[in-house]
Protein backbone atom coordinates (compact mmCIF):
# COMPACT_ATOMS: atom_id res chain seq x y z
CA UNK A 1 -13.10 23.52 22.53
CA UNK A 2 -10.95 25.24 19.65
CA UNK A 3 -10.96 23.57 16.41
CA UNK A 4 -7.55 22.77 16.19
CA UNK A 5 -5.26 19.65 15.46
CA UNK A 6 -4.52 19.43 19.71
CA UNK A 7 -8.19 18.87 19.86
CA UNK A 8 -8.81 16.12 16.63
CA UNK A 9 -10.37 12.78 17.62
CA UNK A 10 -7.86 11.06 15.02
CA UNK A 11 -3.82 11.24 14.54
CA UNK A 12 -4.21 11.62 11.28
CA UNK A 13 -5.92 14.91 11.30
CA UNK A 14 -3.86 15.82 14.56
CA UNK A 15 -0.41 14.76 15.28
CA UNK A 16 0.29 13.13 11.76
CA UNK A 17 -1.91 15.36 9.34
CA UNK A 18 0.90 17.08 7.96
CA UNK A 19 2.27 13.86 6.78
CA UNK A 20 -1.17 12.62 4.76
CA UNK A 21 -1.66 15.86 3.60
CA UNK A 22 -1.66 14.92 0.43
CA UNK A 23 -4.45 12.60 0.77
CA UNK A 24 -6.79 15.58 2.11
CA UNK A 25 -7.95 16.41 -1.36
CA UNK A 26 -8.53 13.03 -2.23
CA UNK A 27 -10.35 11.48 0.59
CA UNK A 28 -11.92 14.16 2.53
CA UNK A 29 -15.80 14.89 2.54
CA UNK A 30 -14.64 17.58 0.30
CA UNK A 31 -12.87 15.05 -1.81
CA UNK A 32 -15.73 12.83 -2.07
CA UNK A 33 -18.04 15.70 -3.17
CA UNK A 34 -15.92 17.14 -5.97
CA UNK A 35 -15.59 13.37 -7.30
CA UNK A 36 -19.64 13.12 -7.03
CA UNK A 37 -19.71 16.23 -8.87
CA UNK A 38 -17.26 14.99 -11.64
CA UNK A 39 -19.09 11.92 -12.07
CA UNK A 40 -22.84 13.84 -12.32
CA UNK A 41 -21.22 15.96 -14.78
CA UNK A 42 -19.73 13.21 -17.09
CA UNK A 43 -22.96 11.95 -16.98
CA UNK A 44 -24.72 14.44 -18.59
CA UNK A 45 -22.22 15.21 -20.75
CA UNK A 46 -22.83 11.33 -21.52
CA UNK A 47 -26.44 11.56 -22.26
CA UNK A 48 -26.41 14.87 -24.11
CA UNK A 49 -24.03 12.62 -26.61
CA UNK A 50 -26.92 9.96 -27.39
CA UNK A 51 -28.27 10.40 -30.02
CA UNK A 52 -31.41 8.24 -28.58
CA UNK A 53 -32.24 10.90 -26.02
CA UNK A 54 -34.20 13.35 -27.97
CA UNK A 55 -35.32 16.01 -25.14
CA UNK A 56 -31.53 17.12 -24.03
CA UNK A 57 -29.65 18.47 -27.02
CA UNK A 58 -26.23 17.46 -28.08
CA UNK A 59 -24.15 20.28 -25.99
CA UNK A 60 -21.62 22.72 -27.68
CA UNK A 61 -18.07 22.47 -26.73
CA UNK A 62 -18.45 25.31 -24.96
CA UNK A 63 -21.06 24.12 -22.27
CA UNK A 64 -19.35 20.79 -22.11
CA UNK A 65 -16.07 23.01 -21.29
CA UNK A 66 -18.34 25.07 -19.02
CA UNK A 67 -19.28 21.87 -17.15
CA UNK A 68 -15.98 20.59 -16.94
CA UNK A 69 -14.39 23.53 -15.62
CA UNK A 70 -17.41 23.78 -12.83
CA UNK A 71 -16.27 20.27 -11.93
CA UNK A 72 -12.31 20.97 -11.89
CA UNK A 73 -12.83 24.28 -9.91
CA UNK A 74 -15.19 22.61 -7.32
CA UNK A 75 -13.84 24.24 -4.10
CA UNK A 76 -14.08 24.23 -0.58
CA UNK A 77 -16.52 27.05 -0.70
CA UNK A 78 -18.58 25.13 -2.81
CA UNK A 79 -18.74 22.30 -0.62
CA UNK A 80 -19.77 24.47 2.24
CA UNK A 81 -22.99 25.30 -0.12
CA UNK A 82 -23.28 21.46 -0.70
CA UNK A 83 -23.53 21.11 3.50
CA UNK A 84 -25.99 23.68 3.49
CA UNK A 85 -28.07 22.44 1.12
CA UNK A 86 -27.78 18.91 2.96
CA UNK A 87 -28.90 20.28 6.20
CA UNK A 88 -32.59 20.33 4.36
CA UNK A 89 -31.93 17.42 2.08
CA UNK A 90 -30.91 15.43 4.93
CA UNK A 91 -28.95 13.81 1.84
CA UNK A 92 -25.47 13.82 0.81
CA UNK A 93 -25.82 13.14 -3.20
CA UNK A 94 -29.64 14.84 -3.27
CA UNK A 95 -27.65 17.95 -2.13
CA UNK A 96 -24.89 17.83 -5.24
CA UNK A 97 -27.75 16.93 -7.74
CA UNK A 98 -29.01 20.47 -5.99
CA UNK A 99 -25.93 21.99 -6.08
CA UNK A 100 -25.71 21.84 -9.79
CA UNK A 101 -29.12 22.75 -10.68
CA UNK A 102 -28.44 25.61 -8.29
CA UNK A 103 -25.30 26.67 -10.30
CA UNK A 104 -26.34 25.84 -13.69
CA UNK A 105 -29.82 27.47 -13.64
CA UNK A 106 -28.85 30.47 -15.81
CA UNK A 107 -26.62 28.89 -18.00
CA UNK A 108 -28.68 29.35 -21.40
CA UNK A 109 -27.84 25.91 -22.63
CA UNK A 110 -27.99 23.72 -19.45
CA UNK A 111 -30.28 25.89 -17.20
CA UNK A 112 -33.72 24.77 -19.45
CA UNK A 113 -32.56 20.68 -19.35
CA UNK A 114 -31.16 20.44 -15.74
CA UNK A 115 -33.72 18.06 -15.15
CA UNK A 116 -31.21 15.71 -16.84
CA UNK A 117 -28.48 16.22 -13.94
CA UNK A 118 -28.61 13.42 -11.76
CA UNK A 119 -30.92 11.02 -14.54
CA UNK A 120 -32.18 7.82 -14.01
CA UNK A 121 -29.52 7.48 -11.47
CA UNK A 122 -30.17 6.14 -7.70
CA UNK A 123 -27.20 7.21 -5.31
CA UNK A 124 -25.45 4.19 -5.65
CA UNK A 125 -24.66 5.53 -9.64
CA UNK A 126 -22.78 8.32 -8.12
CA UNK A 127 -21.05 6.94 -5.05
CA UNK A 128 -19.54 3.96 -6.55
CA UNK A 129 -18.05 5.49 -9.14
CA UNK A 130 -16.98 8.42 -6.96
CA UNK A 131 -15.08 6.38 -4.53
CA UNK A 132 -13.46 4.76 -7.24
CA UNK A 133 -12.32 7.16 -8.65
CA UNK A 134 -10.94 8.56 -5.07
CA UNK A 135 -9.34 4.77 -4.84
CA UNK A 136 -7.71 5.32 -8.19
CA UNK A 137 -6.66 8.67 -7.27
CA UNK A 138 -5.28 7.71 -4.15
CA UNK A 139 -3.39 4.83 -5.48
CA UNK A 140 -1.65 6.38 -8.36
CA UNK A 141 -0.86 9.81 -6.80
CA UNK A 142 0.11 9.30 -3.29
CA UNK A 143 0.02 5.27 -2.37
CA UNK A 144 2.14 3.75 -4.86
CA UNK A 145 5.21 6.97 -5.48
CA UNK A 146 5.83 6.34 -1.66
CA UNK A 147 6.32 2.15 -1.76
CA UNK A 148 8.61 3.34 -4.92
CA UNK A 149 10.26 5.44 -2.64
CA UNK A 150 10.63 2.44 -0.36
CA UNK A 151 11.59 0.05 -2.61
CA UNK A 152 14.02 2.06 -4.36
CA UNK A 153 15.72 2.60 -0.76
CA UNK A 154 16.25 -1.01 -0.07
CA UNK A 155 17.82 -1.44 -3.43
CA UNK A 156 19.98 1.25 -2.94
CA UNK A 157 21.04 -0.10 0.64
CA UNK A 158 21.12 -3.53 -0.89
CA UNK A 159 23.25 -2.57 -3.03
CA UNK A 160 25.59 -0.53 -1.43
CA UNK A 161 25.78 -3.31 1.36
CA UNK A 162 25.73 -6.54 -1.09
CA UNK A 163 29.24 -7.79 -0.41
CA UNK A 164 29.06 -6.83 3.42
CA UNK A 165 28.75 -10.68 5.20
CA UNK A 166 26.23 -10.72 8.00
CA UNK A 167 25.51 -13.90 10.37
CA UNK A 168 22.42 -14.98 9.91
CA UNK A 169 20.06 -16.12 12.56
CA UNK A 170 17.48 -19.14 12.35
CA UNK A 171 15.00 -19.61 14.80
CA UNK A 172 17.03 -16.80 16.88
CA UNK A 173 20.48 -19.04 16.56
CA UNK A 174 23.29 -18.89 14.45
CA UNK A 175 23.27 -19.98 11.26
CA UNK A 176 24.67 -19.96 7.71
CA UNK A 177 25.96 -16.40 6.80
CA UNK A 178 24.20 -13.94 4.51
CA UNK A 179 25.19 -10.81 3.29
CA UNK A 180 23.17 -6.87 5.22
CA UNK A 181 22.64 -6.46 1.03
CA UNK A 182 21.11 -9.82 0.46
CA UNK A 183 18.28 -9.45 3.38
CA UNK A 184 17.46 -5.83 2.51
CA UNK A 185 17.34 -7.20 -1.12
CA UNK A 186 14.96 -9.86 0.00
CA UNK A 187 12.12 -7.46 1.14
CA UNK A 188 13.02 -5.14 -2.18
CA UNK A 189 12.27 -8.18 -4.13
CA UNK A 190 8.81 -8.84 -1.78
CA UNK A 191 7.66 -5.41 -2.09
CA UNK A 192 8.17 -5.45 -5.84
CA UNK A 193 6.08 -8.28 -6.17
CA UNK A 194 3.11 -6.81 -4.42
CA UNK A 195 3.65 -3.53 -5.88
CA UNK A 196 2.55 -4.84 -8.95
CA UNK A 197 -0.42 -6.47 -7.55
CA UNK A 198 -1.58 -3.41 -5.80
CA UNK A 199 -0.54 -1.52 -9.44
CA UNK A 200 -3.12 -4.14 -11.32
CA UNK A 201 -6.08 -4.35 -9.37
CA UNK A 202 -9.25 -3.69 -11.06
CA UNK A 203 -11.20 -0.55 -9.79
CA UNK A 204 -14.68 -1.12 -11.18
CA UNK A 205 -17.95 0.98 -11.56
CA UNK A 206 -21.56 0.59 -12.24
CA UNK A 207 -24.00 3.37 -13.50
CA UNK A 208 -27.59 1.22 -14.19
CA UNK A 209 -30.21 2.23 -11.57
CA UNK A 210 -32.31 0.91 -8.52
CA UNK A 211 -31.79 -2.49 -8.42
CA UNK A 212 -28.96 -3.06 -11.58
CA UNK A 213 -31.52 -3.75 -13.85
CA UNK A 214 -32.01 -0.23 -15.71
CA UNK A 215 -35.20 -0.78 -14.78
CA UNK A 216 -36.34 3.62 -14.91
CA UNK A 217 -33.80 3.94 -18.29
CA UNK A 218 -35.76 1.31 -20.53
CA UNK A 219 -39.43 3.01 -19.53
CA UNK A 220 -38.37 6.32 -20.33
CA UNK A 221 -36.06 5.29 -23.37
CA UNK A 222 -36.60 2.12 -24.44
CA UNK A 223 -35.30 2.50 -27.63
CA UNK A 224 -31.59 3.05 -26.73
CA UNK A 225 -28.69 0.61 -25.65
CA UNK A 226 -28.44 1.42 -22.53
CA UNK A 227 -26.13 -1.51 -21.96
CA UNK A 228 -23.51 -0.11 -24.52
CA UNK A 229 -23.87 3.46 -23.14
CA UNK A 230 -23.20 2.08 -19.43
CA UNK A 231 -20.41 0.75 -20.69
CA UNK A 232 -18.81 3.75 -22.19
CA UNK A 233 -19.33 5.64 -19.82
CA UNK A 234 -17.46 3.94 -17.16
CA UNK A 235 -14.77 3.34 -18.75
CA UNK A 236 -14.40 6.96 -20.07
CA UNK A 237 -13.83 7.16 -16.24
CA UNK A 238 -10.68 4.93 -16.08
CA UNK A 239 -12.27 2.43 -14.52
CA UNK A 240 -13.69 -1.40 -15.08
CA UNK A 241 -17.39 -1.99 -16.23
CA UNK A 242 -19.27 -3.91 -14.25
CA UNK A 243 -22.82 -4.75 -15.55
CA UNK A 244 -24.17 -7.61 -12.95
CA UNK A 245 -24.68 -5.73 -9.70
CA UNK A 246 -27.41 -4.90 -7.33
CA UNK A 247 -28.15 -1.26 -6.20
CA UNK A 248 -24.57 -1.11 -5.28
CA UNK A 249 -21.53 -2.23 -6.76
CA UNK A 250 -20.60 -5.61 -4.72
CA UNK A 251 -17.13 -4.08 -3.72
CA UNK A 252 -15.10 -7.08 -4.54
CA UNK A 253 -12.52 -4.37 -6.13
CA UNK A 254 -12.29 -2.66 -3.27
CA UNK A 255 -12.06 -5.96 -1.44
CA UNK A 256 -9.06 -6.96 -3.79
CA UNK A 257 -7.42 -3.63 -3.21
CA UNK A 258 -7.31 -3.83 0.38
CA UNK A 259 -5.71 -7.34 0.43
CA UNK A 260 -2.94 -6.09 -1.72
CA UNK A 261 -2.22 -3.25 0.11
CA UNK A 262 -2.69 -5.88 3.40
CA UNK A 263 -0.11 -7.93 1.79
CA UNK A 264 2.32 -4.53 1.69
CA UNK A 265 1.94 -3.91 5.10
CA UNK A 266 2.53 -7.30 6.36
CA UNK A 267 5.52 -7.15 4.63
CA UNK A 268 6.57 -3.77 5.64
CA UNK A 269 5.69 -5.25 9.66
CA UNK A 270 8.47 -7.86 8.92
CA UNK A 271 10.95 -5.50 7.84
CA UNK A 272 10.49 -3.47 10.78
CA UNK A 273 11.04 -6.04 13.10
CA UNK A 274 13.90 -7.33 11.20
CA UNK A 275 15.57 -3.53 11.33
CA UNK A 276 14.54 -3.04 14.73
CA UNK A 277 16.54 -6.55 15.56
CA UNK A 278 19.78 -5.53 13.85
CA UNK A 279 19.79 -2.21 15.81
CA UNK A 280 19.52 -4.10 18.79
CA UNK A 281 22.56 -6.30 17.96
CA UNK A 282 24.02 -3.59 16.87
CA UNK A 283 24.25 -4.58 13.17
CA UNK A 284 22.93 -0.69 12.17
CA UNK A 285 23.96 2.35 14.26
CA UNK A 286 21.36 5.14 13.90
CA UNK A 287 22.35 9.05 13.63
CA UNK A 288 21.61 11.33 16.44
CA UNK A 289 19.50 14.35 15.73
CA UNK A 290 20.44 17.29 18.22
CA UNK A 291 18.04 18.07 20.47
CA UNK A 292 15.82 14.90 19.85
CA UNK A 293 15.36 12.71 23.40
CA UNK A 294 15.13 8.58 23.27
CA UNK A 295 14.13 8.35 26.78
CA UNK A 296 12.76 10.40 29.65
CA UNK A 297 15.42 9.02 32.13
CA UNK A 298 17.70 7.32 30.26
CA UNK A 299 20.06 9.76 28.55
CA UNK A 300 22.05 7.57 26.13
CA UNK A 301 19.21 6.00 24.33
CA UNK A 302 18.62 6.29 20.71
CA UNK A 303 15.10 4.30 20.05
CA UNK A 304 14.33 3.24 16.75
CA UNK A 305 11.22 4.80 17.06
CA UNK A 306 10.72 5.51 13.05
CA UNK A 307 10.15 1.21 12.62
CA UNK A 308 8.43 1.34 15.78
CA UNK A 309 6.01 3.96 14.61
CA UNK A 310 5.72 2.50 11.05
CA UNK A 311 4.68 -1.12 12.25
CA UNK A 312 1.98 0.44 14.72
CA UNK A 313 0.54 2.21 11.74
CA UNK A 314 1.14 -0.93 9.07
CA UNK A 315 -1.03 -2.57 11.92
CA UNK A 316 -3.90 -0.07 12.15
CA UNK A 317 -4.30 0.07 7.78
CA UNK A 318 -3.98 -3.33 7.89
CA UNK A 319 -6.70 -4.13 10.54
CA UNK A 320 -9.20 -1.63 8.55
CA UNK A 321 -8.14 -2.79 5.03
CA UNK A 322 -9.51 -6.34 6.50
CA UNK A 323 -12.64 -5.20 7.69
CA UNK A 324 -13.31 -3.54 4.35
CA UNK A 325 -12.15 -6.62 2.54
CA UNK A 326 -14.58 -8.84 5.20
CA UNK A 327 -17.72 -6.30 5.36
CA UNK A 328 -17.98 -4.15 2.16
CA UNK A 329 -18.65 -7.38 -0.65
CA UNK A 330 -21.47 -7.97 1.70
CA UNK A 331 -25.37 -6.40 1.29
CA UNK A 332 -28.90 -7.55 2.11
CA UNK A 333 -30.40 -8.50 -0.48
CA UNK A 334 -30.39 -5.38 -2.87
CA UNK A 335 -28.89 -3.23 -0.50
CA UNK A 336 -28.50 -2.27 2.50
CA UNK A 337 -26.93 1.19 4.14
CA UNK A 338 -23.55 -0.76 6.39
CA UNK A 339 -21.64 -0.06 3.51
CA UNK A 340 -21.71 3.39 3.24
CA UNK A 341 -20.39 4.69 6.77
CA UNK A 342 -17.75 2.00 6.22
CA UNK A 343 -16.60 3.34 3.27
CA UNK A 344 -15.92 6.46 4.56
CA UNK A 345 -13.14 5.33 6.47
CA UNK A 346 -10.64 4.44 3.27
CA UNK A 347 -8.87 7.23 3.32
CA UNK A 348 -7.90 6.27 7.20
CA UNK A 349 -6.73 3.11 6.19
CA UNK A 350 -4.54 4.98 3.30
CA UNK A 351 -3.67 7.83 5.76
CA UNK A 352 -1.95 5.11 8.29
CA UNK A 353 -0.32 3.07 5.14
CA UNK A 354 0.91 6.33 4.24
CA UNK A 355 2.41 7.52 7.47
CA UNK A 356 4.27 3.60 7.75
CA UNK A 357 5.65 4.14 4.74
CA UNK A 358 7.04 7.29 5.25
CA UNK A 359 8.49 6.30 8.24
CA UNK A 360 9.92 3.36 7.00
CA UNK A 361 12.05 5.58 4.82
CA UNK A 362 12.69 8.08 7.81
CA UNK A 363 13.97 5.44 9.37
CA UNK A 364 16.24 4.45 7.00
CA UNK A 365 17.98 7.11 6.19
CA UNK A 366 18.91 7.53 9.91
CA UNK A 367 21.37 4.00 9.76
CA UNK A 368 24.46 3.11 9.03
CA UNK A 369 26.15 -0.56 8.95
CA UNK A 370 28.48 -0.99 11.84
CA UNK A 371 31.01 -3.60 9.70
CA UNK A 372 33.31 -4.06 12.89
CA UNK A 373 30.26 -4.83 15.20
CA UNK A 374 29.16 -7.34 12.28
CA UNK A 375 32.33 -9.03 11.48
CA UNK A 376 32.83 -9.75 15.31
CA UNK A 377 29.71 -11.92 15.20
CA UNK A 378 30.59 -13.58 12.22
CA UNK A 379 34.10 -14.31 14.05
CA UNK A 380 32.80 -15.74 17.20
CA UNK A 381 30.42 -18.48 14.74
CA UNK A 382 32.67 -20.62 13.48
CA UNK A 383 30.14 -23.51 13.90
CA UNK A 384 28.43 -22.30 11.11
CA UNK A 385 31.22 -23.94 8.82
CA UNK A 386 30.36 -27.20 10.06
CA UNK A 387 27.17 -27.21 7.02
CA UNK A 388 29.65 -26.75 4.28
CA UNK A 389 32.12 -29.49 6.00
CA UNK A 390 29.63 -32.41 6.15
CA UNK A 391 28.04 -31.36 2.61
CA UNK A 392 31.64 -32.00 0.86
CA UNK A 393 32.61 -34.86 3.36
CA UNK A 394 28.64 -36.16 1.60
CA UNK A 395 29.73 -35.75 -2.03
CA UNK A 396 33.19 -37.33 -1.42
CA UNK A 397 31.03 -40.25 0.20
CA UNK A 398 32.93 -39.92 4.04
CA UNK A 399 30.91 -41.65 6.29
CA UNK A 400 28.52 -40.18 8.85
CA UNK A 401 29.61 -36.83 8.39
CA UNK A 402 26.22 -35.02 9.52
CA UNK A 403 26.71 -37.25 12.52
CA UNK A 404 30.72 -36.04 13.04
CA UNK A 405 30.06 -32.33 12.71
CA UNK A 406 26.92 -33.26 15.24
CA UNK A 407 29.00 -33.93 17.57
CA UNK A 408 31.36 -32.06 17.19
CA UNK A 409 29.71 -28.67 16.80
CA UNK A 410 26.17 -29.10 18.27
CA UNK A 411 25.58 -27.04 21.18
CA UNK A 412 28.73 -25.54 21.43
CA UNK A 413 31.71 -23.19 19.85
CA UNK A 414 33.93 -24.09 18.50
CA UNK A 415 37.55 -21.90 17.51
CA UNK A 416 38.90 -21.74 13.69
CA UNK A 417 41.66 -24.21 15.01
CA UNK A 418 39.67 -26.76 16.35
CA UNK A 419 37.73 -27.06 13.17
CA UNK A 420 40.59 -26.89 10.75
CA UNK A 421 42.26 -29.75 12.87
CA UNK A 422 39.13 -31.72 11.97
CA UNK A 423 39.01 -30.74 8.17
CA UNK A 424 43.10 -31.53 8.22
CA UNK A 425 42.27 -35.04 9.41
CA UNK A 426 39.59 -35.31 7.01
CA UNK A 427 40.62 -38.52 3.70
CA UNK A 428 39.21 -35.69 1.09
CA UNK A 429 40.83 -34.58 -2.40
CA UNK A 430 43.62 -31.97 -1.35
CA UNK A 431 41.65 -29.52 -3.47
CA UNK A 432 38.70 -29.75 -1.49
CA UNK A 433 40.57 -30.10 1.86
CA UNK A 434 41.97 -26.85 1.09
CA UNK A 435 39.20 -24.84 -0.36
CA UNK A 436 37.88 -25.80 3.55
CA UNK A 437 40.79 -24.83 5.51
CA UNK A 438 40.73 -21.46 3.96
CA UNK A 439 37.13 -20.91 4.38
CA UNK A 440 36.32 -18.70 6.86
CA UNK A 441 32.60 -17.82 7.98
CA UNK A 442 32.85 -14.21 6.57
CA UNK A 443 33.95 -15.96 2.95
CA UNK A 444 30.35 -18.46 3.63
CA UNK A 445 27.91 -16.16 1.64
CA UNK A 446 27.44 -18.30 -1.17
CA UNK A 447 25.85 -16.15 -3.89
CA UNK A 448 24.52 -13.62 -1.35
CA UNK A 449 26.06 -10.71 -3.30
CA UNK A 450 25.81 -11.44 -6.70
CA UNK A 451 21.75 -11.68 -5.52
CA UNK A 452 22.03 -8.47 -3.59
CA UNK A 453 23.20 -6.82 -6.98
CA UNK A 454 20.53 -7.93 -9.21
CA UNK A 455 17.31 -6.79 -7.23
């Protein structure tokens, strides 16, 4: 069959991989080579600056440009000659170690100490910091500008919509009512929260040999601090130092990172319901796009099919971000190989958080409050007044008044007249009879707006 997106296994290289685009570079094969080869480069950059390590020169700043620019311009050329090489390797980071030396060999000042690429490293070296740097990558770049995209939506809407009343619904009933601002603020305020999380959690790295011990580094230089130079290096990378690990880092950043974004998509699953609720009832009214279809035999439907979609694909990145959270902090002993094939399937979990998100905010550009749809619920629930009722009947010390309202709202409507006879009737300070009889449930938002505003 062709190679084509109508033939790819997974949506997100066929139907949606214009929309994760941006992720290709980062999360690819390709992606994950020209990280390896940014991190085997730093590295010998790295040793050539130790003074300790007699047998590779200190390099000029022009072979330390040299090196970074091979790293920078790694293409997708290139990676074709890393696949190659594999193919005889039978080895993903034993081909870029080959790579390199392959590239570098006449170079006049790396060519004669190539040896050095790749030393006193084991695979692990290379692949943890490489996906963490992808992580990073993917986080910063792509991942968190679209939940700010989100989140700066819903405070827009919330805004715009923070004095419009809305009756609420508990447990699927009526209930006291809220403001469309003040429950689009709400999940603003939520996805704020874990934005921040997801913005803070560490994304660590190791670089110390077989086992985490430097066990090759000390034999062949036992005279410098290898701890110290670990160290540095790392964190030259952006990321976390993290000297107690076995062959490979343990994961537990990874592990953190997937639980936040978990904790986004959760969140994003509730607001989708939520929206796809107040288009059913009418609350939003979506625009029509000419041409589009909502059903194939039922002309005059316009499906919210942008929450639908974005909940189905919360669901999937949420379901993979817990197995990596479950499997990856877990290894035999010093290692064993269940990680790696696993990890390989991050960028999926991004690719499907991506496309909710973007859909999310499809989504919501498409609505617009219906206020006369709204306003006629809020007109037919007068029974909602009967909370504020019994709370001043309590602080005026009336007696029984949960037990009055009970019974006389429980179950049942109840018209504007019939409960303003009862408030009339009611031995309360005129003040307080009157703020009542005025009340109406569209005036019952408490501080709804003034909430609505400050997200």
């Amino acid at each position: 069959m062709s190679d084509s997106r109508l033939t790819a296994l997974s949506p997100t290289d066929g139907r949606y991989a214009a929309r994760v685009d941006a992720l290709r570079p980062v999360f690819s094969e390709y992606g994950l080579m020209r990280a390896r080869v940014r991190v085997e480069v730093e590295w010998l950059i790295a040793l050539a600056a130790e003074p300790g390590i007699t047998e590779l020169p200190a390099l000029s700043a022009a072979a330390v440009t040299d090196l970074r620019r091979l790293a920078e311009a790694f293409s997708v050329d290139d990676a074709a000659r890393v696949k190659q090489i594999e193919n005889t390797t039978n080895h993903d980071v034993k081909a870029i170690e080959y790579f390199l030396k392959e590239r570098l060999a006449e170079h006049p000042e790396i060519g004669p100490v190539r040896e050095f690429i790749h030393f006193a490293c084991t695979s692990e070296d290379i692949n943890n910091l490489s996906y963490a740097l992808m992580l990073r990558e993917g986080r910063e770049r792509v991942l968190l500008p679209a939940l700010d995209r989100l989140i700066e939506r819903l405070r827009q809407m919330a805004h715009a919509h923070a004095a419009l009343p809305m009756l609420s619904r508990t447990h699927g009933q009526s209930a006291s009512p809220t403001t469309v601002g003040k429950e689009l603020a709400n999940f603003a305020a939520r996805l704020q929260r874990q934005r921040r999380q997801l913005a803070e959690v560490e994304l660590l790295g190791k670089i110390n040999g077989a086992v985490g011990n430097f066990n090759a580094h000390v034999v062949a230089y036992p005279a410098v601090d290898w701890l110290a130079l670990s160290r540095r290096f790392v964190e030259s990378m952006g990321l976390s130092w993290n000297p107690y690990t076995t062959q490979i880092e343990p994961h537990d950043g990874i592990a953190e990172l997937c639980d936040a974004m978990r904790r986004v998509g959760v969140i994003g699953i509730d607001l989708c319901r939520d929206l796809w609720g107040y288009i059913s009832l009418g609350y939003f009214r979506q625009a029509v796009k000419a041409g589009e279809v909502g059903s194939s035999t039922m002309p005059h439907k316009v499906n919210p099919i942008d929450f639908e979609n974005a909940e189905g694909n919360f669901g999937l990145a949420n379901a993979l971000c817990e197995h990596f959270s479950l499997k990856l902090p877990i290894s035999r002993w010093q290692r064993d190989l269940t990680d790696s094939t696993v990890l390989r399937a991050l960028g999926t979990a991004f690719a499907h958080h991506l496309i909710a998100l973007e859909s999310v905010l499809r989504g919501l550009d498409k609505l617009s409050a219906d206020p006369v749809r709204i306003a006629a619920d809020l007109d037919a629930a007068w029974e909602v007044l009967a909370e504020p009722v019994q709370t001043v009947m309590r602080r005026h010390g009336l007696p029984n008044p949960y037990e009055q309202l009970k019974a006389l709202t429980r179950g049942q409507g109840i018209d504007p007249e019939a409960l303003r006879a009862f408030v009339a009737g009611l031995e309360l300070p005129p003040e307080s009879r009157q703020r009542l009889l005025e009340l109406t449930p569209a005036g019952y938002t408490g501080l709804a707006r003034q909430l609505a505003e400050a997200v």
